[in-house]
N, C-alpha and C. Protein backbone atom coordinates (compact mmCIF):
# COMPACT_ATOMS: atom_id res chain seq x y z
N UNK A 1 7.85 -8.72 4.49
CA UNK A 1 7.48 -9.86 3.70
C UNK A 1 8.38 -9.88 2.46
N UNK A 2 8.77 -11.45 2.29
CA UNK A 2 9.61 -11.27 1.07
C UNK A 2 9.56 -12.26 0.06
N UNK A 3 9.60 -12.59 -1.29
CA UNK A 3 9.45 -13.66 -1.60
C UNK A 3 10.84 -14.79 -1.89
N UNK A 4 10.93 -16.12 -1.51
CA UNK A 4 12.40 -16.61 -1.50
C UNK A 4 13.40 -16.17 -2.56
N UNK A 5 14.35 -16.38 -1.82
CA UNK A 5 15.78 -15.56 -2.72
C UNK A 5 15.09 -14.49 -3.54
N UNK A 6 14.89 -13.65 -2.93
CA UNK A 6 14.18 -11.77 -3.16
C UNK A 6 14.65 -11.07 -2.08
N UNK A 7 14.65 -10.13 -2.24
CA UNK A 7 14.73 -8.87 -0.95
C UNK A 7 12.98 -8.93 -0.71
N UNK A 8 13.01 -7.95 0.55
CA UNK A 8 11.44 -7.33 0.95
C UNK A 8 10.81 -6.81 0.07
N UNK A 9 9.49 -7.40 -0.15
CA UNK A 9 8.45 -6.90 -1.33
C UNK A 9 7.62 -6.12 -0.59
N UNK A 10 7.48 -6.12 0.83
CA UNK A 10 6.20 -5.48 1.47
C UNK A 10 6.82 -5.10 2.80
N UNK A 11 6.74 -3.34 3.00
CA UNK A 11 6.81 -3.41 4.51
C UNK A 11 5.49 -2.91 4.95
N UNK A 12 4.91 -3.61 5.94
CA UNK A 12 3.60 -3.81 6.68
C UNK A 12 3.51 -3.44 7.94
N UNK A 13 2.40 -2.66 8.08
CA UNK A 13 1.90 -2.42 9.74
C UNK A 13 0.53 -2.20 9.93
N UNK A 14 0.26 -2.86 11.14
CA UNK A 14 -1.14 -3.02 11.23
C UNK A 14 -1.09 -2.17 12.89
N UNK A 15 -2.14 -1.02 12.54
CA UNK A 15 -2.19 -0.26 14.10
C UNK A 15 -3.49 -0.10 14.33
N UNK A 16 -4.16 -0.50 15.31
CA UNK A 16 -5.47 -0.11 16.13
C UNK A 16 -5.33 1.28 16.70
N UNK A 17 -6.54 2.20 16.00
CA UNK A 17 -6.81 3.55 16.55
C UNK A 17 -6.97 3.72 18.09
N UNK A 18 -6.23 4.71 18.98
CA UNK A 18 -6.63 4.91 20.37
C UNK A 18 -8.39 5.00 20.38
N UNK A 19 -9.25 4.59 21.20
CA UNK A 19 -10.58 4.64 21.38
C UNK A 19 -11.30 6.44 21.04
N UNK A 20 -11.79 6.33 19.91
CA UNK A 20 -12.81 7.60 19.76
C UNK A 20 -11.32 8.39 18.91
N UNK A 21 -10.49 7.94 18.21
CA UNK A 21 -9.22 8.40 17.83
C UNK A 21 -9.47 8.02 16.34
N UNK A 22 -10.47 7.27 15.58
CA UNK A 22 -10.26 6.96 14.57
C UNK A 22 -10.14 7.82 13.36
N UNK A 23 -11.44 8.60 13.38
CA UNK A 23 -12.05 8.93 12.02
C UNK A 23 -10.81 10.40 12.01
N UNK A 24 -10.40 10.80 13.30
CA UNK A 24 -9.23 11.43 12.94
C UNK A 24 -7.77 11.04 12.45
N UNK A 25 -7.40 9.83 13.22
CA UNK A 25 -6.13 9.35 12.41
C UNK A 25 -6.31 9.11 10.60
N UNK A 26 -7.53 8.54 10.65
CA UNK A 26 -7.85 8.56 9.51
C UNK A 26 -7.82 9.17 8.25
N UNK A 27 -8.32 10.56 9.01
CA UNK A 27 -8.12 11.86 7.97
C UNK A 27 -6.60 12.17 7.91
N UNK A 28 -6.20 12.21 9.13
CA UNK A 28 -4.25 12.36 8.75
C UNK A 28 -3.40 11.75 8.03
N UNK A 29 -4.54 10.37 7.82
CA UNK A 29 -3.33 9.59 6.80
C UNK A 29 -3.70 10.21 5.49
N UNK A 30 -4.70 9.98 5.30
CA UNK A 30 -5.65 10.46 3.78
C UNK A 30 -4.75 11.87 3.43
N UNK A 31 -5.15 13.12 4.18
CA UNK A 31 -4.20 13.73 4.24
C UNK A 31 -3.11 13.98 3.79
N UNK A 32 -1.83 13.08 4.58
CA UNK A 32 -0.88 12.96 4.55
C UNK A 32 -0.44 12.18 3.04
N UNK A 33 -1.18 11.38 2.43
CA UNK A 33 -1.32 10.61 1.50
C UNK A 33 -1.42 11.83 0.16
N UNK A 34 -2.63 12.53 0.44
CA UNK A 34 -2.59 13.61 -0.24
C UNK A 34 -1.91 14.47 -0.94
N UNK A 35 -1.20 15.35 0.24
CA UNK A 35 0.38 15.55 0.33
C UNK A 35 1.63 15.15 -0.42
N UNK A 36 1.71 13.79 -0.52
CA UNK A 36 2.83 13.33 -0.84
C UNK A 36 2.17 13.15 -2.88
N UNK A 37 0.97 13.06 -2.68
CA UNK A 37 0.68 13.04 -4.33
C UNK A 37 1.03 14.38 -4.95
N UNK A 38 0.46 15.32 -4.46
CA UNK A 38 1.19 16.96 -4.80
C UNK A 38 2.53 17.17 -4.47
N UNK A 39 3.31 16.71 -4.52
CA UNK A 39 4.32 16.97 -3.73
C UNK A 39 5.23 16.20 -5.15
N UNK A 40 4.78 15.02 -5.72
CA UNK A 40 5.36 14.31 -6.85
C UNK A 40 5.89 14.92 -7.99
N UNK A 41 7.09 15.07 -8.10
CA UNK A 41 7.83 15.28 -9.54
C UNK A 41 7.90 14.34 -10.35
N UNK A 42 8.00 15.04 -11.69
CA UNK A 42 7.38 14.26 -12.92
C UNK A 42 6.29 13.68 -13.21
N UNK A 43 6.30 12.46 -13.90
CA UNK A 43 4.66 11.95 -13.40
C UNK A 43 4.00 11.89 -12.57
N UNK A 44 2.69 12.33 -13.09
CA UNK A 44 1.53 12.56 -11.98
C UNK A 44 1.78 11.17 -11.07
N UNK A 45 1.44 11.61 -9.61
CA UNK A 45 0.95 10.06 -8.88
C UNK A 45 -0.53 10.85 -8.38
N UNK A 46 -1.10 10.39 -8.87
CA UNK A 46 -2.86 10.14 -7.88
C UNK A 46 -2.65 9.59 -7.31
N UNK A 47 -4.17 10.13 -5.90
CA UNK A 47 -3.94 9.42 -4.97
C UNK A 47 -5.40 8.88 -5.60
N UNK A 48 -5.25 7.26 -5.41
CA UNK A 48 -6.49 6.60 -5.80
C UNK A 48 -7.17 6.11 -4.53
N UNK A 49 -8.51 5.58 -4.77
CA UNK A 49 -9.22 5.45 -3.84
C UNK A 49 -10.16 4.03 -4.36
N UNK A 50 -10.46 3.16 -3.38
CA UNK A 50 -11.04 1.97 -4.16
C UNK A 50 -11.54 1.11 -2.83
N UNK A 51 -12.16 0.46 -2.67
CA UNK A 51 -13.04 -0.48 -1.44
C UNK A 51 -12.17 -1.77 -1.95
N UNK A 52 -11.31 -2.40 -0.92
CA UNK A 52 -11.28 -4.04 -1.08
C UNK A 52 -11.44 -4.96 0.12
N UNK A 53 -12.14 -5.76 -0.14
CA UNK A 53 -13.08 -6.93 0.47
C UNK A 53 -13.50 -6.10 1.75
N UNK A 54 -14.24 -5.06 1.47
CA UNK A 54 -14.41 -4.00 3.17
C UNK A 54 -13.92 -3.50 3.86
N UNK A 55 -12.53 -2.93 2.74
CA UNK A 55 -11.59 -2.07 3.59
C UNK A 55 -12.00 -0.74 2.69
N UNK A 56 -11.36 0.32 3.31
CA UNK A 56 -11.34 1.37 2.48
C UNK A 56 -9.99 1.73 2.29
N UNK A 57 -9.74 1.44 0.97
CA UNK A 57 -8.36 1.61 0.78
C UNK A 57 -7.94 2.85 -0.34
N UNK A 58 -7.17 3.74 0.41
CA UNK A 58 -5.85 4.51 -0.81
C UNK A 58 -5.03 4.27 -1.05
N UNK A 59 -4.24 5.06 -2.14
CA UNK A 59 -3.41 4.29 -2.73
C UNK A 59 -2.05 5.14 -3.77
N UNK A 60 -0.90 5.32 -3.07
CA UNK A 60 -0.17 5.97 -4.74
C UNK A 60 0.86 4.89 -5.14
N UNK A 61 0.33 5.11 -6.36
CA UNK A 61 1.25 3.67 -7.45
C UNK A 61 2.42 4.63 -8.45
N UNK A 62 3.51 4.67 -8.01
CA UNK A 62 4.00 4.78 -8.96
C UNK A 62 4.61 4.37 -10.31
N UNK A 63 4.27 4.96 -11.51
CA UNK A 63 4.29 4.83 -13.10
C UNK A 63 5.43 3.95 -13.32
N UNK A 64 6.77 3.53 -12.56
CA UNK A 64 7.53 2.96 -13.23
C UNK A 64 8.32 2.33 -11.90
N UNK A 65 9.15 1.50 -12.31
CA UNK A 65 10.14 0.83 -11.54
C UNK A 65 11.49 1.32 -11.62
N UNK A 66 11.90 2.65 -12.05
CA UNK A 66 13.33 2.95 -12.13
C UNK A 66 13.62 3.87 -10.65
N UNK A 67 13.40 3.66 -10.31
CA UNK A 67 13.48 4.77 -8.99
C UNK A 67 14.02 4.10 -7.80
N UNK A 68 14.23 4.12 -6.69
CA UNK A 68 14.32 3.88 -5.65
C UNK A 68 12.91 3.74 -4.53
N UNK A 69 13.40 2.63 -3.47
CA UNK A 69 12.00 3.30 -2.39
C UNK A 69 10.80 2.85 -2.90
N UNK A 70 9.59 2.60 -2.05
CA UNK A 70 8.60 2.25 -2.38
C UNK A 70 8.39 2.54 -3.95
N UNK A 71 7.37 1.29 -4.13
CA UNK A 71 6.54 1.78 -5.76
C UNK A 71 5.48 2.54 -5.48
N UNK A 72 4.77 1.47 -4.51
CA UNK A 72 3.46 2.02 -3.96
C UNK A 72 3.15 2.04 -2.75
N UNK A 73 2.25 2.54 -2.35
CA UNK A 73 1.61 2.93 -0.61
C UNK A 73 0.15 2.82 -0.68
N UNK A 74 0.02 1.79 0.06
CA UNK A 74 -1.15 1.96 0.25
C UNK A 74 -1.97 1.71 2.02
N UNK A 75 -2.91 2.79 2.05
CA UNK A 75 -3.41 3.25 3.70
C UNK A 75 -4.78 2.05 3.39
N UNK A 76 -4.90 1.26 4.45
CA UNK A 76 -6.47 0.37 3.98
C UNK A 76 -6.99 0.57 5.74
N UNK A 77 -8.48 0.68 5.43
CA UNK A 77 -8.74 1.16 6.54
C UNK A 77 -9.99 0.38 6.94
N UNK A 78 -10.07 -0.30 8.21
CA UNK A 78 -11.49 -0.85 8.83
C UNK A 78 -12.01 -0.23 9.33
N UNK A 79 -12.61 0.36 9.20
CA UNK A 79 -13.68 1.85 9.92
C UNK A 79 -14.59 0.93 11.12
N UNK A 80 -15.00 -0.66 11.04
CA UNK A 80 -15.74 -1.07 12.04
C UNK A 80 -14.56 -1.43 13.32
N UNK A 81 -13.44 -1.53 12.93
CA UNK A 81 -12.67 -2.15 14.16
C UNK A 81 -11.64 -0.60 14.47
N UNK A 82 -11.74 0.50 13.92
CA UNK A 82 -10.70 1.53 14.36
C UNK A 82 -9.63 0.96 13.53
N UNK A 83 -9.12 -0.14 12.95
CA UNK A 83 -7.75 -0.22 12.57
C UNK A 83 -6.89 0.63 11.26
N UNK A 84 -5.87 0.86 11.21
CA UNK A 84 -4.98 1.29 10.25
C UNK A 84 -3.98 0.03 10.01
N UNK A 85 -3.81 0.01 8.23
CA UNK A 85 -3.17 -1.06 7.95
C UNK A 85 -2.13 -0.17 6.32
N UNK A 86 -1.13 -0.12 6.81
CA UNK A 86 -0.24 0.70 5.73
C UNK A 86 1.04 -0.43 5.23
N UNK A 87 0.85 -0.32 3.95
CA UNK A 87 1.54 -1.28 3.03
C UNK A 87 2.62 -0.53 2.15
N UNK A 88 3.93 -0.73 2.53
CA UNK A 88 4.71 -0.07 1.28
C UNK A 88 5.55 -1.18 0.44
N UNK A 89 4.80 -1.15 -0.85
CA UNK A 89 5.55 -2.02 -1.95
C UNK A 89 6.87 -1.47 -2.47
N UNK A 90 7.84 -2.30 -1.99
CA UNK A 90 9.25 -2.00 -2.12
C UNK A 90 9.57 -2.21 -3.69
N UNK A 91 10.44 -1.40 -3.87
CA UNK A 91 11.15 -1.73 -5.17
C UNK A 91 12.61 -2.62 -4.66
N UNK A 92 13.26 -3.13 -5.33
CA UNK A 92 14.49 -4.22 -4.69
C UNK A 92 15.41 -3.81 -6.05
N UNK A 93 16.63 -4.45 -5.44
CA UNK A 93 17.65 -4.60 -6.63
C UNK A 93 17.35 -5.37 -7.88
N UNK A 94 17.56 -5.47 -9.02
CA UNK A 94 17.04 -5.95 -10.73
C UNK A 94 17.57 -7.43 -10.25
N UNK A 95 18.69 -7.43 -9.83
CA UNK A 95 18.79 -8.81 -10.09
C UNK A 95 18.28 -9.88 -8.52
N UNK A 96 17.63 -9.24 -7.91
CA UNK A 96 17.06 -10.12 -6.17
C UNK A 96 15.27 -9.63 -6.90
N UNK A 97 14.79 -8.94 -8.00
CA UNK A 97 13.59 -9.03 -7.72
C UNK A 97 12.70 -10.03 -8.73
N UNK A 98 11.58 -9.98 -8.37
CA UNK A 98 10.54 -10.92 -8.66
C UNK A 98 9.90 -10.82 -10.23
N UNK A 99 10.33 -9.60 -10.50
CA UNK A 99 9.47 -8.60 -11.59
C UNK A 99 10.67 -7.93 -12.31
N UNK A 100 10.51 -7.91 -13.53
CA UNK A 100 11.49 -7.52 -14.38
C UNK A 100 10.99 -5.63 -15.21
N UNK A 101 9.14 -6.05 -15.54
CA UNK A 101 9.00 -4.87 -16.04
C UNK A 101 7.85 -4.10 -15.02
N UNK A 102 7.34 -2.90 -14.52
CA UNK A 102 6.24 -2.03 -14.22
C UNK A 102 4.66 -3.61 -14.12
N UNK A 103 4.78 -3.94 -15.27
CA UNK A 103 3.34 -4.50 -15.74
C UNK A 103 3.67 -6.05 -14.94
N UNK A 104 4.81 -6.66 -14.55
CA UNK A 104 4.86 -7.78 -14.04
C UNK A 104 4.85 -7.45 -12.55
N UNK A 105 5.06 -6.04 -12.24
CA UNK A 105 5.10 -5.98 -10.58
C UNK A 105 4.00 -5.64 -9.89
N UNK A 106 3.09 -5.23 -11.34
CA UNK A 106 1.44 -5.12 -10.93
C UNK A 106 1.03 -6.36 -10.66
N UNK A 107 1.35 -7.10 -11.23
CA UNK A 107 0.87 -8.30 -11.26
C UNK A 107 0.72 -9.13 -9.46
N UNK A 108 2.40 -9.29 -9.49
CA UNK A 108 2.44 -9.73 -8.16
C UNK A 108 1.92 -8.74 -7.02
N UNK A 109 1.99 -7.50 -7.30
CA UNK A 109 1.24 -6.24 -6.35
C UNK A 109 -0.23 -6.83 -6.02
N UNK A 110 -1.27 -6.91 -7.18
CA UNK A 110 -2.54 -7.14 -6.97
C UNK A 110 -2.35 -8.72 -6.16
N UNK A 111 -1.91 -9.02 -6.05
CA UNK A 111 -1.83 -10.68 -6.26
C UNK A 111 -1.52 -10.52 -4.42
N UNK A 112 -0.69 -9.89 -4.10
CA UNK A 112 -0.72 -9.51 -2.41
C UNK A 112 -1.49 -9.06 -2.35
N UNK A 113 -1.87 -7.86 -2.71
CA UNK A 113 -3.25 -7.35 -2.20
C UNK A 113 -4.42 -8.57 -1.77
N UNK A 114 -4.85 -9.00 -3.22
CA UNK A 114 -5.67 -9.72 -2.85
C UNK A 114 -5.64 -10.77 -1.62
N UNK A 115 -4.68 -11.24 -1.63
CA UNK A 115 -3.93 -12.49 -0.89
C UNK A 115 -4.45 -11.73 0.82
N UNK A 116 -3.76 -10.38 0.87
CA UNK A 116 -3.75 -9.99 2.01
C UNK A 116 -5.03 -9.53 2.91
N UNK A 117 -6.23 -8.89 1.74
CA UNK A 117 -6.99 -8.40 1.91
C UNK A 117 -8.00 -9.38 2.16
N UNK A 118 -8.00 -10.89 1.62
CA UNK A 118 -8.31 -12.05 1.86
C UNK A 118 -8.82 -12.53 3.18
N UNK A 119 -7.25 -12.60 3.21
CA UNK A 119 -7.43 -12.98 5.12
C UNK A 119 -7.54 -11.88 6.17
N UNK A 120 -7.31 -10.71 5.46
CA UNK A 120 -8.17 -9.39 6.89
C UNK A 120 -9.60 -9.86 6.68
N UNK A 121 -10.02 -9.61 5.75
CA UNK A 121 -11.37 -10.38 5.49
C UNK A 121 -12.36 -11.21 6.21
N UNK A 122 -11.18 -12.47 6.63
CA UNK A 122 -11.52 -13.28 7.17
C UNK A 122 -12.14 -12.67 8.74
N UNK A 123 -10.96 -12.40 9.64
CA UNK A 123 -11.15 -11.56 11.04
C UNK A 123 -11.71 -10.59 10.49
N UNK A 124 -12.33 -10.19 9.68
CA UNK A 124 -12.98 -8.59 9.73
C UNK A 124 -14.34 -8.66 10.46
């Protein structure tokens, strides 16, 4: 997903758990999510945790936009349908992106979220 004349703001995947496969993939992402928060040099990244519109979603945000590679990751999970839905908010080149400082890319961040979490919502 991208927004016009931008690079990719979002790479997205939506996977249905093999049958009776869930609550374990589940834990592997969490897990794995885990992991990568201990694993962070310099500023702390928590891994956060938060319910949106009936997903169960985690989450690591990282503190700034100077870096490369995702900002953030986030695992959102439908526990009634088995699905996995993993979101990585891209960082882009300064002059193709949408957002100039940290606090303007929250902005448009929540603003997908919501948008996205919206219409899972809907089919949920």
């Amino acid at each position: 997903m991208a927004y016009p004349d931008g690079d990719y703001f979002v790479n997205l995947k939506v996977e249905m758990s093999e049958a009776g496969k869930f609550t374990e993939d589940k834990k592997a992402v969490i897990d794995q999510m885990g992991y990568l928060s201990a694993q962070a040099k310099g500023a702390p990244l928590p891994l956060e945790h938060a319910t949106m519109k009936g997903l169960d979603a985690y989450s690591l945000n990282n503190p700034g936009i100077a870096g490369t590679g995702p900002i953030s990751f986030y695992s959102l999970f439908d526990d009634a349908k088995g699905v996995v839905i993993t979101a990585y908010l891209l960082n882009q080149r300064p002059d193709r992106r949408k957002f100039k400082t940290i606090e303007e890319y929250r902005v448009l961040r929540d603003a997908f979220l919501d948008s996205f979490t919206a219409c899972v919502g809907e089919v949920h």
